[in-house]
PDB file of N, CA and C in Angstrom:
ATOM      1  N   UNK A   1       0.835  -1.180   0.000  1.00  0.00           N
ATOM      2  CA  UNK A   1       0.000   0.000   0.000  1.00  0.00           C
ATOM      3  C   UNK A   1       0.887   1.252   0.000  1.00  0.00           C
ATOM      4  N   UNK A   2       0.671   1.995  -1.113  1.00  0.00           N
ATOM      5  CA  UNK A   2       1.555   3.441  -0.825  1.00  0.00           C
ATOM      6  C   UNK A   2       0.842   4.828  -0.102  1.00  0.00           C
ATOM      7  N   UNK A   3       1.947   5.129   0.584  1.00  0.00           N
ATOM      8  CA  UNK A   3       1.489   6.208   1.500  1.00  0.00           C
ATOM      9  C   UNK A   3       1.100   7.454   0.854  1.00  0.00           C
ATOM     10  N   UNK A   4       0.174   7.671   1.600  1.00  0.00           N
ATOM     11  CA  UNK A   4      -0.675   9.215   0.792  1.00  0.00           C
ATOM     12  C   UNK A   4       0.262  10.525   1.519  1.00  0.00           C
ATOM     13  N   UNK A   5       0.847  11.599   0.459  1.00  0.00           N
ATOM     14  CA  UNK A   5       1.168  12.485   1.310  1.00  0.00           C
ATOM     15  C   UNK A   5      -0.041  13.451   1.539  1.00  0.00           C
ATOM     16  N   UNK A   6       0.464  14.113   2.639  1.00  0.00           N
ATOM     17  CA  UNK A   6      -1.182  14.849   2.903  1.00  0.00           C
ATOM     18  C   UNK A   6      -0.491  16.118   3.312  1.00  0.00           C
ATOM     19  N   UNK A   7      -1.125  17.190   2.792  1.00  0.00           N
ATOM     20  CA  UNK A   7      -1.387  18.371   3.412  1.00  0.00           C
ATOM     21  C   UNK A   7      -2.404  18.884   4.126  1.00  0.00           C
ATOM     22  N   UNK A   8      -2.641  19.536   5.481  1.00  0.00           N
ATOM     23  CA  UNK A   8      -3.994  19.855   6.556  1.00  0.00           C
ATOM     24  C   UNK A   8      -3.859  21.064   6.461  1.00  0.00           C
ATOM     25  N   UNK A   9      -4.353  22.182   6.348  1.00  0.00           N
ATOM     26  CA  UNK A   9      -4.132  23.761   7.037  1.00  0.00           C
ATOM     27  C   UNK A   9      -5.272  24.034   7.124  1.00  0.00           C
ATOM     28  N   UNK A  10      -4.968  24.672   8.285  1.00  0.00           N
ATOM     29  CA  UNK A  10      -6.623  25.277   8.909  1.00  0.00           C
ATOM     30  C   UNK A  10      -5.588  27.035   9.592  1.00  0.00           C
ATOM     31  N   UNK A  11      -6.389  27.866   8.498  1.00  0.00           N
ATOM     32  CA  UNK A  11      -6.405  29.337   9.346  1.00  0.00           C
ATOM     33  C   UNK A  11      -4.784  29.355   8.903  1.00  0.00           C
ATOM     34  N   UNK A  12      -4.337  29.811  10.102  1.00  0.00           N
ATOM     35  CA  UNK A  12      -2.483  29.940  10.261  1.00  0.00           C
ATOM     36  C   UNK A  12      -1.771  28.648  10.742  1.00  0.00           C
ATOM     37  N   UNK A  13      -2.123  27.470  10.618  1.00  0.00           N
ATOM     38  CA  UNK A  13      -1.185  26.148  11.145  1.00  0.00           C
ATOM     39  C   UNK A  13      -1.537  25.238  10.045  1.00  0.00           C
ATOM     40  N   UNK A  14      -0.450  24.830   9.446  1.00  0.00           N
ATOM     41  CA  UNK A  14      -0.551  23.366   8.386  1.00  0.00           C
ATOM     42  C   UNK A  14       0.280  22.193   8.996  1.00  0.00           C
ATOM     43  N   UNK A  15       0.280  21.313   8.477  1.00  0.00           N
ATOM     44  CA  UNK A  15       0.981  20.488   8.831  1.00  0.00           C
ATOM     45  C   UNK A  15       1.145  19.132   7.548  1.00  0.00           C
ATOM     46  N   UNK A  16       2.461  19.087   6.500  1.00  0.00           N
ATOM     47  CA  UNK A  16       2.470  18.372   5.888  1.00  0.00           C
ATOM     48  C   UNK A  16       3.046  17.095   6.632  1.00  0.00           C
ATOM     49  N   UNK A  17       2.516  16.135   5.564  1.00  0.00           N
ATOM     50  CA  UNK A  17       3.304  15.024   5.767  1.00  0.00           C
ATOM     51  C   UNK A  17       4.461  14.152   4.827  1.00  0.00           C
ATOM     52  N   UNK A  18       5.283  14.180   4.187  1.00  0.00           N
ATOM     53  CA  UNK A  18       5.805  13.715   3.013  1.00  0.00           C
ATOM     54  C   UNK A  18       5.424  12.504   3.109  1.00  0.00           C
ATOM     55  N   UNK A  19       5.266  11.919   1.899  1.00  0.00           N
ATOM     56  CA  UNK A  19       5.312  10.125   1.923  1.00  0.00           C
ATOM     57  C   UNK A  19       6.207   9.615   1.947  1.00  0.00           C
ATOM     58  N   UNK A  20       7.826   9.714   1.695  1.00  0.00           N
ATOM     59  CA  UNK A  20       8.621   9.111   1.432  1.00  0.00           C
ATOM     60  C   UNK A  20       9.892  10.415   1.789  1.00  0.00           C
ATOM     61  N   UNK A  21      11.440   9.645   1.822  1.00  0.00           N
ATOM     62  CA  UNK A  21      12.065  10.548   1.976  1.00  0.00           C
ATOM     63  C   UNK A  21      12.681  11.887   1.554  1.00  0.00           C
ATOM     64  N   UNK A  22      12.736  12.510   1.969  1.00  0.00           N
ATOM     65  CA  UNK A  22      13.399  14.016   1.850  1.00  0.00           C
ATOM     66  C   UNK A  22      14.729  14.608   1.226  1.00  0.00           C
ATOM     67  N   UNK A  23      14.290  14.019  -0.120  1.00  0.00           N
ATOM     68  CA  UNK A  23      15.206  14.342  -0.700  1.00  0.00           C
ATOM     69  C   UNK A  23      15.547  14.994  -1.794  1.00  0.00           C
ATOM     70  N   UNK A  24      16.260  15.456  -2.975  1.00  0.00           N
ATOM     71  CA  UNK A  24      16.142  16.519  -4.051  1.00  0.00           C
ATOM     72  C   UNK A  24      15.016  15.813  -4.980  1.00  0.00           C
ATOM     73  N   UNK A  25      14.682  14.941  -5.443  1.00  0.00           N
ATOM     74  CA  UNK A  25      13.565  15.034  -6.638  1.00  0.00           C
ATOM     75  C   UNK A  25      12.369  15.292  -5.398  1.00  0.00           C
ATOM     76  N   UNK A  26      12.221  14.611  -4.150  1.00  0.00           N
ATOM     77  CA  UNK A  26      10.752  15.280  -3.400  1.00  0.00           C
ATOM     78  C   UNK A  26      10.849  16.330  -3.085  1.00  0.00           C
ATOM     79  N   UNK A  27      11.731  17.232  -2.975  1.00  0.00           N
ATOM     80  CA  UNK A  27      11.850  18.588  -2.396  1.00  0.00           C
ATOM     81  C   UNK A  27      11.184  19.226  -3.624  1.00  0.00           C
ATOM     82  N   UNK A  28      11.508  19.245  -4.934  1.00  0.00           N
ATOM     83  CA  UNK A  28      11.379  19.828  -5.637  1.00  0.00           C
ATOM     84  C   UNK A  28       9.814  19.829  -5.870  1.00  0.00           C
ATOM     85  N   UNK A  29       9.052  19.338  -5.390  1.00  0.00           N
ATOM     86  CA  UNK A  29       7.411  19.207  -5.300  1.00  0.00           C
ATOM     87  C   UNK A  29       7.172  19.655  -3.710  1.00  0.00           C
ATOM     88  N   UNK A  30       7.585  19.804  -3.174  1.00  0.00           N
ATOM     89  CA  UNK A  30       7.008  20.410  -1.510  1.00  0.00           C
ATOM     90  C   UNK A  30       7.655  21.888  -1.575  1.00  0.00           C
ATOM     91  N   UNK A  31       8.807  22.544  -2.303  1.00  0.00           N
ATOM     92  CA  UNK A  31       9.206  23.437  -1.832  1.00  0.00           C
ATOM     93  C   UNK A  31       8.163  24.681  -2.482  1.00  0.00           C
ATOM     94  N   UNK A  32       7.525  24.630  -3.948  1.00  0.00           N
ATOM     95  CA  UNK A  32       6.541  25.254  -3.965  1.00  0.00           C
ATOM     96  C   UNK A  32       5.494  25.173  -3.396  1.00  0.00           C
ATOM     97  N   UNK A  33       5.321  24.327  -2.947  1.00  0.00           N
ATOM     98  CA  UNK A  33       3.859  23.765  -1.525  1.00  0.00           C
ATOM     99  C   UNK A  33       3.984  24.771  -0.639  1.00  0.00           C
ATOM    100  N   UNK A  34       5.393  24.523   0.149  1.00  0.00           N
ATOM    101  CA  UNK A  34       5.582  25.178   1.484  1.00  0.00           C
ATOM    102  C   UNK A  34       5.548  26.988   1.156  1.00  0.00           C
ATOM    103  N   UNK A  35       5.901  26.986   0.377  1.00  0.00           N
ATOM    104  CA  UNK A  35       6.356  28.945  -0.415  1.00  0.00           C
ATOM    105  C   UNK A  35       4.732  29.375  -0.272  1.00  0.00           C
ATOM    106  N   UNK A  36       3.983  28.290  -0.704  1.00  0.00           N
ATOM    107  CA  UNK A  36       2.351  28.664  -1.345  1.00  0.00           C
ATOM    108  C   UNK A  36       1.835  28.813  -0.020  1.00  0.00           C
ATOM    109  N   UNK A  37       1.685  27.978   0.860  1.00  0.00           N
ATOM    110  CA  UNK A  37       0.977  28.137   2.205  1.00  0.00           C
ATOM    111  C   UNK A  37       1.724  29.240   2.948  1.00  0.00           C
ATOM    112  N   UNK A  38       2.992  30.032   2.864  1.00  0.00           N
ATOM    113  CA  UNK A  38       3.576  30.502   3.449  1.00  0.00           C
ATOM    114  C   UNK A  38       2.715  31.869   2.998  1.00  0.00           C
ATOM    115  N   UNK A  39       2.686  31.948   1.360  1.00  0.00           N
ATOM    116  CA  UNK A  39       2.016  33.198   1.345  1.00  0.00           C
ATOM    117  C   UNK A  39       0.861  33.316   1.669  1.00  0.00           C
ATOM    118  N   UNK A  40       0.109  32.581   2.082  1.00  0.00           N
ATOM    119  CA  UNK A  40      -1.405  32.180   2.442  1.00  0.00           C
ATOM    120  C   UNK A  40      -1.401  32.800   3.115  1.00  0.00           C
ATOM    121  N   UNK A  41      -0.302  32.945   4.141  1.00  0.00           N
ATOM    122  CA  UNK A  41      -0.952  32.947   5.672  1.00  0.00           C
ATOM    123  C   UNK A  41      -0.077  32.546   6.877  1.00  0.00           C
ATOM    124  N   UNK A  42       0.394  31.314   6.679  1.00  0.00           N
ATOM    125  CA  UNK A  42       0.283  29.884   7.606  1.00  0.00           C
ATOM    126  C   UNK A  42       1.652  30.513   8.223  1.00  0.00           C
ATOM    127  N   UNK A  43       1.247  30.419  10.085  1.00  0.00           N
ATOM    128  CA  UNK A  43       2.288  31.227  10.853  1.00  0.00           C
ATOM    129  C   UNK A  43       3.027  29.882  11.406  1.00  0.00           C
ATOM    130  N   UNK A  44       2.228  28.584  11.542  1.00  0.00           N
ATOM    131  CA  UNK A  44       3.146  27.188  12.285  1.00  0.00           C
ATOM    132  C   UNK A  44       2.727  26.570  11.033  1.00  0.00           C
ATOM    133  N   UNK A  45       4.152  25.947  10.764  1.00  0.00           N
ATOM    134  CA  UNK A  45       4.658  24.980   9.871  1.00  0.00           C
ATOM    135  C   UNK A  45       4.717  23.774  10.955  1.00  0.00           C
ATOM    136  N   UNK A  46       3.959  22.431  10.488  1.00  0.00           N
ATOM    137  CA  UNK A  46       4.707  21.111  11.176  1.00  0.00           C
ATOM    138  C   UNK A  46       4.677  20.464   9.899  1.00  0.00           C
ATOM    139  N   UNK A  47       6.348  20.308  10.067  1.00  0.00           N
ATOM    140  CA  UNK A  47       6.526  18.867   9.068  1.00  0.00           C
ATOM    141  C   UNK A  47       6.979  17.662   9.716  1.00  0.00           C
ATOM    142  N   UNK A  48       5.675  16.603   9.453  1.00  0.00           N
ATOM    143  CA  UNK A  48       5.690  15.378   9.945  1.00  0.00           C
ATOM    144  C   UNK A  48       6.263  14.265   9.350  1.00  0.00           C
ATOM    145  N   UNK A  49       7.783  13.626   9.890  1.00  0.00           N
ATOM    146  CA  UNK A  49       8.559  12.946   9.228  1.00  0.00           C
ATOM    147  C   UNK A  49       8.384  11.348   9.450  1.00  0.00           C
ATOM    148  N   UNK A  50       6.922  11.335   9.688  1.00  0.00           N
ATOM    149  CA  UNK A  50       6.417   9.808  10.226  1.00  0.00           C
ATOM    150  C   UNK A  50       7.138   8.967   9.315  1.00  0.00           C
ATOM    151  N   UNK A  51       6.636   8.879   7.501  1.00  0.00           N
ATOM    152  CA  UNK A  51       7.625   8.400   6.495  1.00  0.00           C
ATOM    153  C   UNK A  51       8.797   8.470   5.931  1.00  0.00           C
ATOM    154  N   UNK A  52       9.111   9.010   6.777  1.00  0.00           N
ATOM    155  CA  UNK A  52      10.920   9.863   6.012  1.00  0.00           C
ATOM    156  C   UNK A  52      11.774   9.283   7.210  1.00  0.00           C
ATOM    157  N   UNK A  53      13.039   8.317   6.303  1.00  0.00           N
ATOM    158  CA  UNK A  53      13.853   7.517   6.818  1.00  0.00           C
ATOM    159  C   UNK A  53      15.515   8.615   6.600  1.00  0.00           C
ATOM    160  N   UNK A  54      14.872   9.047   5.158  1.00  0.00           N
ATOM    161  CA  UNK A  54      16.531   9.842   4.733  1.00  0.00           C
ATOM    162  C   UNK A  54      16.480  11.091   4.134  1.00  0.00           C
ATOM    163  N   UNK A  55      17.271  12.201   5.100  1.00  0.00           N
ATOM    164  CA  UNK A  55      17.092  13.711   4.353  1.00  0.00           C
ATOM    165  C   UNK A  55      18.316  13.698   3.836  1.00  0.00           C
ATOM    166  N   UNK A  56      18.340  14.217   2.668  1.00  0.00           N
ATOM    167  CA  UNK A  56      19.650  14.654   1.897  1.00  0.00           C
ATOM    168  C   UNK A  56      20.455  16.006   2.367  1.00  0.00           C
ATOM    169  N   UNK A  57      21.184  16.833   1.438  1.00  0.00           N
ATOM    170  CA  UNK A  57      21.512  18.204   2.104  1.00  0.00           C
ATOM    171  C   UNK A  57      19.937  18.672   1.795  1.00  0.00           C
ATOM    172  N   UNK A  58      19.801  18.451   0.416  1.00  0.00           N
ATOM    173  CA  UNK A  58      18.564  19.521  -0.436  1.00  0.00           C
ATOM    174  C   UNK A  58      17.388  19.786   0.813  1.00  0.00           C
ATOM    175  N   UNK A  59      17.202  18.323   1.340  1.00  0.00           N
ATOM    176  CA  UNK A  59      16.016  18.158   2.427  1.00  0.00           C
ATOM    177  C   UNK A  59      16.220  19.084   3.541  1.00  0.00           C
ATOM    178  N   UNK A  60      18.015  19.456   4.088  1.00  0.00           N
ATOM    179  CA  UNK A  60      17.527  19.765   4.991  1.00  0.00           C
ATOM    180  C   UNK A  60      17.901  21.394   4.666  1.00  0.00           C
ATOM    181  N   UNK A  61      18.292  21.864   3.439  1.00  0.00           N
ATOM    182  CA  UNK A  61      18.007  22.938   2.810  1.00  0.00           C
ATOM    183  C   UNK A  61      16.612  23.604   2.982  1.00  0.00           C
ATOM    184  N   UNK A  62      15.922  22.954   2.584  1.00  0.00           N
ATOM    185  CA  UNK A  62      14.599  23.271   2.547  1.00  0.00           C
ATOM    186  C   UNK A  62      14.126  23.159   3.688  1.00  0.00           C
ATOM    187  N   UNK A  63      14.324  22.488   4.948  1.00  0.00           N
ATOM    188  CA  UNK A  63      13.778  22.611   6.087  1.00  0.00           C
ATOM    189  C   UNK A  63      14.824  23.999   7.154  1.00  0.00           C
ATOM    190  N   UNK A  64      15.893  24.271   6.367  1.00  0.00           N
ATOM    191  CA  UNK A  64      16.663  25.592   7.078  1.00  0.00           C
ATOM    192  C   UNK A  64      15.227  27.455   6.145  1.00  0.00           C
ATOM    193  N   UNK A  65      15.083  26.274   4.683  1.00  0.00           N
ATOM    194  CA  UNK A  65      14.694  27.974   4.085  1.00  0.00           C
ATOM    195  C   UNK A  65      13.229  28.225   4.446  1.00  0.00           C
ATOM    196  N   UNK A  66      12.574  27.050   4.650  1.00  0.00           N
ATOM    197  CA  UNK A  66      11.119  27.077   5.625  1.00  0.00           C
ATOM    198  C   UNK A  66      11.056  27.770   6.718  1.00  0.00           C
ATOM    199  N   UNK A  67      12.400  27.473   7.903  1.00  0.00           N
ATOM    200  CA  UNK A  67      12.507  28.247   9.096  1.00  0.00           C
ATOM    201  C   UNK A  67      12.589  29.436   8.640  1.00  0.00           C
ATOM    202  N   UNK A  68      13.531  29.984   7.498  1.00  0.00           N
ATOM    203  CA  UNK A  68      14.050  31.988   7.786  1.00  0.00           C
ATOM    204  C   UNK A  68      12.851  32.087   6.937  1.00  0.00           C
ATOM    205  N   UNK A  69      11.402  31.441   6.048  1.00  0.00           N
ATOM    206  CA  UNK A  69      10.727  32.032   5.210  1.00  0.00           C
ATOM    207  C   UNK A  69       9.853  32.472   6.557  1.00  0.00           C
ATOM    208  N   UNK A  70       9.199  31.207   7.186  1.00  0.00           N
ATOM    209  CA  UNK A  70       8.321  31.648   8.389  1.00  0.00           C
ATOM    210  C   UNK A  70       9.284  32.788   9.730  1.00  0.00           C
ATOM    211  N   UNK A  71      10.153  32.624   9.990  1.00  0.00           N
ATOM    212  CA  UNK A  71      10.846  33.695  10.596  1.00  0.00           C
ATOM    213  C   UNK A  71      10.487  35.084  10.686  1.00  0.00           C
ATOM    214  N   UNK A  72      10.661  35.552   8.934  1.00  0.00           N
ATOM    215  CA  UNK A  72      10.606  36.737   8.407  1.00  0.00           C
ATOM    216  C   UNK A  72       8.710  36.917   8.720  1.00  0.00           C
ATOM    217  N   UNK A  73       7.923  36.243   8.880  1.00  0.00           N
ATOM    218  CA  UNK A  73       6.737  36.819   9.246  1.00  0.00           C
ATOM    219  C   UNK A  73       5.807  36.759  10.502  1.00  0.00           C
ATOM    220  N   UNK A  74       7.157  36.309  11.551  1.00  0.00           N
ATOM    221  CA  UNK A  74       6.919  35.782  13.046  1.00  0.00           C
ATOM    222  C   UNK A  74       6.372  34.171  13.043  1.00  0.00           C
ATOM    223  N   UNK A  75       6.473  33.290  12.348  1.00  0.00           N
ATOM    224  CA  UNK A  75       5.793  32.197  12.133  1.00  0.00           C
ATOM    225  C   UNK A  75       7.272  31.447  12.722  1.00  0.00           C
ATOM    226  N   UNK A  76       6.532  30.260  12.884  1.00  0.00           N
ATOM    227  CA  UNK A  76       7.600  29.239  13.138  1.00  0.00           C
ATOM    228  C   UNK A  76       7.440  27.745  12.587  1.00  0.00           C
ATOM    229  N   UNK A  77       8.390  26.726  12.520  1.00  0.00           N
ATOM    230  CA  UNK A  77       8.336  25.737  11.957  1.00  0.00           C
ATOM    231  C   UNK A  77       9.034  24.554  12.940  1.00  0.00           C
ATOM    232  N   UNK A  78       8.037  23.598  12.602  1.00  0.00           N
ATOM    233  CA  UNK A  78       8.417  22.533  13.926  1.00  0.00           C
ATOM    234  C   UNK A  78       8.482  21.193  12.936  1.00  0.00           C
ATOM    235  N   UNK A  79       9.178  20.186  13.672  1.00  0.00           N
ATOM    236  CA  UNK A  79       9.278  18.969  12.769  1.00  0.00           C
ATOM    237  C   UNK A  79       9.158  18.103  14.103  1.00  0.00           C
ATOM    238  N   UNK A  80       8.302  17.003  13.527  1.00  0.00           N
ATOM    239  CA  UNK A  80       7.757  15.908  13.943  1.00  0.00           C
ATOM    240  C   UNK A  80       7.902  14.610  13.558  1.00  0.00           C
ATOM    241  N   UNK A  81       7.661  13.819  14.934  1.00  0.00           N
ATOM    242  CA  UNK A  81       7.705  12.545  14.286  1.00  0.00           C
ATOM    243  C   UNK A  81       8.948  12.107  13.962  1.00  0.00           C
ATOM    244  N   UNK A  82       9.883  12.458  13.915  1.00  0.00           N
ATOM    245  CA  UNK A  82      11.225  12.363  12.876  1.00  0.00           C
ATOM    246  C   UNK A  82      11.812  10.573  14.152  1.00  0.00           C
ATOM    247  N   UNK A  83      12.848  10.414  13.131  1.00  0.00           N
ATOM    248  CA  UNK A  83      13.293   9.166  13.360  1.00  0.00           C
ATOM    249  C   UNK A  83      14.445   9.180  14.385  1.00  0.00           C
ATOM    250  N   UNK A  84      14.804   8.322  15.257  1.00  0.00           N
ATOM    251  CA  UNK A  84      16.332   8.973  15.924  1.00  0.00           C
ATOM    252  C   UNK A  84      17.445   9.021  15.325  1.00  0.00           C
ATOM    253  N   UNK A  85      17.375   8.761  14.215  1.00  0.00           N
ATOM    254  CA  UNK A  85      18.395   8.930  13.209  1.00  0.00           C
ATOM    255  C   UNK A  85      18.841  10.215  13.121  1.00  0.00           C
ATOM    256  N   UNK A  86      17.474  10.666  12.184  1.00  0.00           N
ATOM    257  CA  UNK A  86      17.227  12.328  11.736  1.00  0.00           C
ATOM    258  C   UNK A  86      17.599  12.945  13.144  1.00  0.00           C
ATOM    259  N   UNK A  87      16.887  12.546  14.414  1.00  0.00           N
ATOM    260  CA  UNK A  87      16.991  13.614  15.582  1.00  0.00           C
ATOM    261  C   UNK A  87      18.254  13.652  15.927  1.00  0.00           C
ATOM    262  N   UNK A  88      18.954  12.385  15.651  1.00  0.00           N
ATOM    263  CA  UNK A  88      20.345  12.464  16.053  1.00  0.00           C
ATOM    264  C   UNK A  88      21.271  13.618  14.774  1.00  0.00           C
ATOM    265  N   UNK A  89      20.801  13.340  13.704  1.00  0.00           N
ATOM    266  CA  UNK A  89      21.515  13.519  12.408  1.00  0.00           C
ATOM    267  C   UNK A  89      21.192  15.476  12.837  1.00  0.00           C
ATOM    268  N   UNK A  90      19.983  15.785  12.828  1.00  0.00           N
ATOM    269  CA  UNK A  90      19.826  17.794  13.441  1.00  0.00           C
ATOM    270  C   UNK A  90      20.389  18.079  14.741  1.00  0.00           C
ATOM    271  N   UNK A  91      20.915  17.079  15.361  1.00  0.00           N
ATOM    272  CA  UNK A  91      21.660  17.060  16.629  1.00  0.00           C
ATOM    273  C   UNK A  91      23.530  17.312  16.557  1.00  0.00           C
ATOM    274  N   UNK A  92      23.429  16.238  15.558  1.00  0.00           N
ATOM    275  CA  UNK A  92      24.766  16.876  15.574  1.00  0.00           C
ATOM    276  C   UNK A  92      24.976  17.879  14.135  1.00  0.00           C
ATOM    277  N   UNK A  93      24.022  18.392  13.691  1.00  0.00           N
ATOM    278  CA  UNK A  93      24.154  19.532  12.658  1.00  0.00           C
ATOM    279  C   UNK A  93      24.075  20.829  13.500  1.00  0.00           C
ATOM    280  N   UNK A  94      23.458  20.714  14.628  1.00  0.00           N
ATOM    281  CA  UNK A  94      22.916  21.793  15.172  1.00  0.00           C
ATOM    282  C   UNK A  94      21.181  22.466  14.924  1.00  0.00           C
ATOM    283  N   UNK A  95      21.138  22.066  14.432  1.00  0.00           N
ATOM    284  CA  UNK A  95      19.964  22.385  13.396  1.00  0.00           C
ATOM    285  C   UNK A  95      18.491  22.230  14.724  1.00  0.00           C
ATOM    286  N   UNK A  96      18.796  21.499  15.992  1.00  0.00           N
ATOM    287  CA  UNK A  96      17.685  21.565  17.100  1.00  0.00           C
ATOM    288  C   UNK A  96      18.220  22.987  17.699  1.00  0.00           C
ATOM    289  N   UNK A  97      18.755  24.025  17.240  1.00  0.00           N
ATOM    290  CA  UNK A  97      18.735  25.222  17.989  1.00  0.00           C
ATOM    291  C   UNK A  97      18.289  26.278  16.773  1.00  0.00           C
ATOM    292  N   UNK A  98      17.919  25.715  15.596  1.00  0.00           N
ATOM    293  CA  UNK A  98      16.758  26.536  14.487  1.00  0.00           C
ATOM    294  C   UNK A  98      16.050  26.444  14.616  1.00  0.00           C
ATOM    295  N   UNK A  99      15.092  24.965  14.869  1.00  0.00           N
ATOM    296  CA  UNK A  99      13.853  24.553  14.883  1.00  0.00           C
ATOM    297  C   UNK A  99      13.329  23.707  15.347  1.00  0.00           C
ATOM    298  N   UNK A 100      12.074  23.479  16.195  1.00  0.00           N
ATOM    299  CA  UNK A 100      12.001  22.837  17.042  1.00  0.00           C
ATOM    300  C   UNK A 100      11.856  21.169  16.473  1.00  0.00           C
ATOM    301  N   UNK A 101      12.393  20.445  17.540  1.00  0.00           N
ATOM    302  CA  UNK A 101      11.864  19.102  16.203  1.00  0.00           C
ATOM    303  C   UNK A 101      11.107  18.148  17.900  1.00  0.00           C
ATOM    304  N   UNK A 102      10.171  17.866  17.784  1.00  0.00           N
ATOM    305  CA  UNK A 102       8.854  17.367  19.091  1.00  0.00           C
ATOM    306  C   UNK A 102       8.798  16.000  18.601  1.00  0.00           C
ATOM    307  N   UNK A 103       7.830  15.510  19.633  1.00  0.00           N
ATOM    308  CA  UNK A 103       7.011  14.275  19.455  1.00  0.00           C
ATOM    309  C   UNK A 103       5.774  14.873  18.961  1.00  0.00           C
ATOM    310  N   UNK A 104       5.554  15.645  19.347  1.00  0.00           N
ATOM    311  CA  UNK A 104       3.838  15.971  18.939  1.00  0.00           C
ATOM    312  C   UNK A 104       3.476  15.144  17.703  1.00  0.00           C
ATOM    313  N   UNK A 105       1.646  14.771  17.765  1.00  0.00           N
ATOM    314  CA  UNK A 105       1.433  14.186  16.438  1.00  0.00           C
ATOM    315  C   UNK A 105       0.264  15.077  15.999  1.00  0.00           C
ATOM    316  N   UNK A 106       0.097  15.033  14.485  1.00  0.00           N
ATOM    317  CA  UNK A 106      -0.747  15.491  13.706  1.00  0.00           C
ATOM    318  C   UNK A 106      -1.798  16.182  14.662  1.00  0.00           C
ATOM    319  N   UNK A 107      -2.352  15.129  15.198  1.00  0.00           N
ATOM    320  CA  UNK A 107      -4.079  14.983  16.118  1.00  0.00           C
ATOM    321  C   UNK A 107      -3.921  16.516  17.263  1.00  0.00           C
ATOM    322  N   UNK A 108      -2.956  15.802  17.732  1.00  0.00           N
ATOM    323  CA  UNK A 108      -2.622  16.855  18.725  1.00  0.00           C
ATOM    324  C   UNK A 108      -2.226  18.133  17.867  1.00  0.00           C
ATOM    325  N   UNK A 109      -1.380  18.063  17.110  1.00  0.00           N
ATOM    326  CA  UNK A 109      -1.482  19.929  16.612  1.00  0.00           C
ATOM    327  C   UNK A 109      -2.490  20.156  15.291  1.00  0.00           C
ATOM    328  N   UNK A 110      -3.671  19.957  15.193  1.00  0.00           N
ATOM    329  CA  UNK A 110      -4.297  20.309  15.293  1.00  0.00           C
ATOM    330  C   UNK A 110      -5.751  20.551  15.818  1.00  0.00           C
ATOM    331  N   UNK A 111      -5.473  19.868  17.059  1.00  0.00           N
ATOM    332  CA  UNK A 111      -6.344  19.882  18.063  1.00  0.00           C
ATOM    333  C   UNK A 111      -7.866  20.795  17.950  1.00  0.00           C
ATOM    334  N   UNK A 112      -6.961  22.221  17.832  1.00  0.00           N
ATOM    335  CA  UNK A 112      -7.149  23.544  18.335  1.00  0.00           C
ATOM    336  C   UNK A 112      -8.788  23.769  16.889  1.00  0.00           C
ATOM    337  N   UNK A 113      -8.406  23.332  16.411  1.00  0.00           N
ATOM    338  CA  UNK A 113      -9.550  23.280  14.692  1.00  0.00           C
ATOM    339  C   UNK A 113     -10.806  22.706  15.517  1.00  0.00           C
ATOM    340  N   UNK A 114     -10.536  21.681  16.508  1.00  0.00           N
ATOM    341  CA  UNK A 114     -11.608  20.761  16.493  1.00  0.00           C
ATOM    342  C   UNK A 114     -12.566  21.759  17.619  1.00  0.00           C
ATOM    343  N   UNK A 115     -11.154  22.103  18.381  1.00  0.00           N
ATOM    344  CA  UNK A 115     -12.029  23.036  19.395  1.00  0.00           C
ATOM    345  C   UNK A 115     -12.745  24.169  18.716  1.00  0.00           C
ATOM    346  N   UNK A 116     -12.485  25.018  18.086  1.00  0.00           N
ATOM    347  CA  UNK A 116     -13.022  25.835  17.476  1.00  0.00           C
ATOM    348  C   UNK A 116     -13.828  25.992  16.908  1.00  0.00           C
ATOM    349  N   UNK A 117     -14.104  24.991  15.977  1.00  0.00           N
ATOM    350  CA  UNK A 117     -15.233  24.361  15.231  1.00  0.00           C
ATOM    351  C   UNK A 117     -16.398  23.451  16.305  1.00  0.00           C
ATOM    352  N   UNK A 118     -16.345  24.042  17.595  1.00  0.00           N
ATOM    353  CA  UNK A 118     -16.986  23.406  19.032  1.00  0.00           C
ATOM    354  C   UNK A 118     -17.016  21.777  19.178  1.00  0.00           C
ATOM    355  N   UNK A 119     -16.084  20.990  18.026  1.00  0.00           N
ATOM    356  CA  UNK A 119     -16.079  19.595  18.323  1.00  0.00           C
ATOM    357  C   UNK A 119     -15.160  19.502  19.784  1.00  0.00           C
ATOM    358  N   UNK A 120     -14.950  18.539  20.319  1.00  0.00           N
ATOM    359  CA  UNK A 120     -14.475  17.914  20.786  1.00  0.00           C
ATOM    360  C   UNK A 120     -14.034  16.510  21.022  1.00  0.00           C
TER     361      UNK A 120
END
C-alpha cells in the first residue's frame, strides 16, 4: 500500500506530511507547496517525518529555508515525528537550535480546529 502524502491547514497552522524521503527530486514538489501556504498565511509549519527515513543536504536545505521564510513573518516551523536517526543527524548539525523538532502528532497539533469548530 503506498502512503498518501497529505497536506492539513486550517487558518495559520498546516501540517504536511511527506510520503517518502526528503530528498532533491521530493523537495522539488514540496518546496513550492511550502512557499504557497507561506504566502497564504500559515504562521506554524509542522513537518511530519512519520515516512521519512533519509534527508539529503537539499532536504535539509529546505527545512533551514522554511525556518528563515516563516521567521521573516513571526511564524515558526516545527518537525515531527522524525526518526532517531534524523533527531540524532539535526543534533549533531545543530539544526535543534533553528527549529524545534517534538514528538507531537498530527491529532494533537491540530487539536485547536476541532475546538473551534466546538467539536471535541
Amino acid at each position: 500500500m503506498t502512503k498518501k502524502e497529505e497536506i492539513v491547514k486550517d487558518k495559520e497552522k498546516a501540517v504536511i506530511t511527506p510520503n517518502d524521503d526528503l530528498v532533491a527530486s521530493k523537495v522539488r514538489k514540496l518546496k513550492p507547496e511550502i512557499k504557497s501556504l507561506i504566502d497564504e498565511g500559515i504562521k506554524e509549519l509542522i513537518i511530519n517525518l512519520v515516512y521519512v527515513e533519509v534527508i539529503d543536504s537539499v532536504g535539509i536545505g529546505l527545512l533551514v529555508a522554511a525556518h528563515n521564510s516563516l521567521s521573516k513573518v513571526g511564524g515558526k516551523l516545527l518537525v515531527n515525528e522524525a526518526s532517531k536517526d534524523i533527531k540524532d543527524l539535526f543534533k549533531f548539525m545543530r539544526l535543534d537550535h533553528i527549529f524545534v523538532c517534538s514528538v507531537l502528532n498530527r491529532v494533537a497539533a491540530l487539536r485547536d480546529k476541532d475546538i473551534e469548530n466546538g467539536r471535541k
